[in-house]
Protein backbone atom coordinates (compact mmCIF):
# COMPACT_ATOMS: atom_id res chain seq x y z
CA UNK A 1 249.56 34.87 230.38
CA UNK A 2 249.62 32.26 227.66
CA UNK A 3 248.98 29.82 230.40
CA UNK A 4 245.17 31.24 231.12
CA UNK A 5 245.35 30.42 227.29
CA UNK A 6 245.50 26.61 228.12
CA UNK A 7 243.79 26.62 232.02
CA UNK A 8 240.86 28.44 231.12
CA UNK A 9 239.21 25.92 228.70
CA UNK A 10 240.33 23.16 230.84
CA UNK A 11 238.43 24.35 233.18
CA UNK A 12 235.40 25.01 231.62
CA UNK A 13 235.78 21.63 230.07
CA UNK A 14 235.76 20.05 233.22
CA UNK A 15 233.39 21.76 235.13
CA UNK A 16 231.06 21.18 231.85
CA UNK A 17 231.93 17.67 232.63
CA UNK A 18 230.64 17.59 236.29
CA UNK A 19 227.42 19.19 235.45
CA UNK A 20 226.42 16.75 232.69
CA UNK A 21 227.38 13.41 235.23
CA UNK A 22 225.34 15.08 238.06
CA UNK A 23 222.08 15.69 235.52
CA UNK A 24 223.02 12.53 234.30
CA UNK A 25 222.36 11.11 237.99
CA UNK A 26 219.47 13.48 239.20
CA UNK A 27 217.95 12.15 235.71
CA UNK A 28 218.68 8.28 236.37
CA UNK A 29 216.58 8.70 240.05
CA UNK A 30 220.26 8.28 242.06
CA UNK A 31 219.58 10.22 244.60
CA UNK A 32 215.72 9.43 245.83
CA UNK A 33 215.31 7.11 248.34
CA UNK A 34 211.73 6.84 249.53
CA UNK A 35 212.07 3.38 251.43
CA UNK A 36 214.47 4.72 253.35
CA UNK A 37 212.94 8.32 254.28
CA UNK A 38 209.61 5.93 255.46
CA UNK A 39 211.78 3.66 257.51
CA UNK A 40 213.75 6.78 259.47
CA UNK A 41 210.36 8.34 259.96
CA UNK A 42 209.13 4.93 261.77
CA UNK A 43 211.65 3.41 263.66
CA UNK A 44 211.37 6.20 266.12
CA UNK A 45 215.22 6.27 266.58
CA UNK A 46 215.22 10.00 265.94
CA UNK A 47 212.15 10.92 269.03
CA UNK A 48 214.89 10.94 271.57
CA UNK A 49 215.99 14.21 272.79
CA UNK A 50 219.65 14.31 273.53
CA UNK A 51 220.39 14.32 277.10
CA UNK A 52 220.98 18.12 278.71
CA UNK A 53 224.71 18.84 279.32
């Protein structure tokens, strides 16, 4: 039981940890991509159905 003592805080520690980097990102405009979103609408690579099996 004195182990839960130690794992516990780590734990929260860490997962604190992850949430702060990915605000940190969403914050810092990582993730959009608008370019990209108006090429893949354009280039008409997508239209294609895939061929019936």
């Amino acid at each position: 039981m004195n182990v839960l003592a130690f794992l516990i805080p780590i734990s929260l520690l860490l997962g604190g940890l992850g949430l702060v980097f990915f605000i940190f990102t969403v914050r810092s405009r990582q993730y959009d991509d608008p370019d990209g979103d108006a090429q893949r609408i354009l280039s008409g690579q997508y239209d294609k159905a895939p061929p019936p099996d």
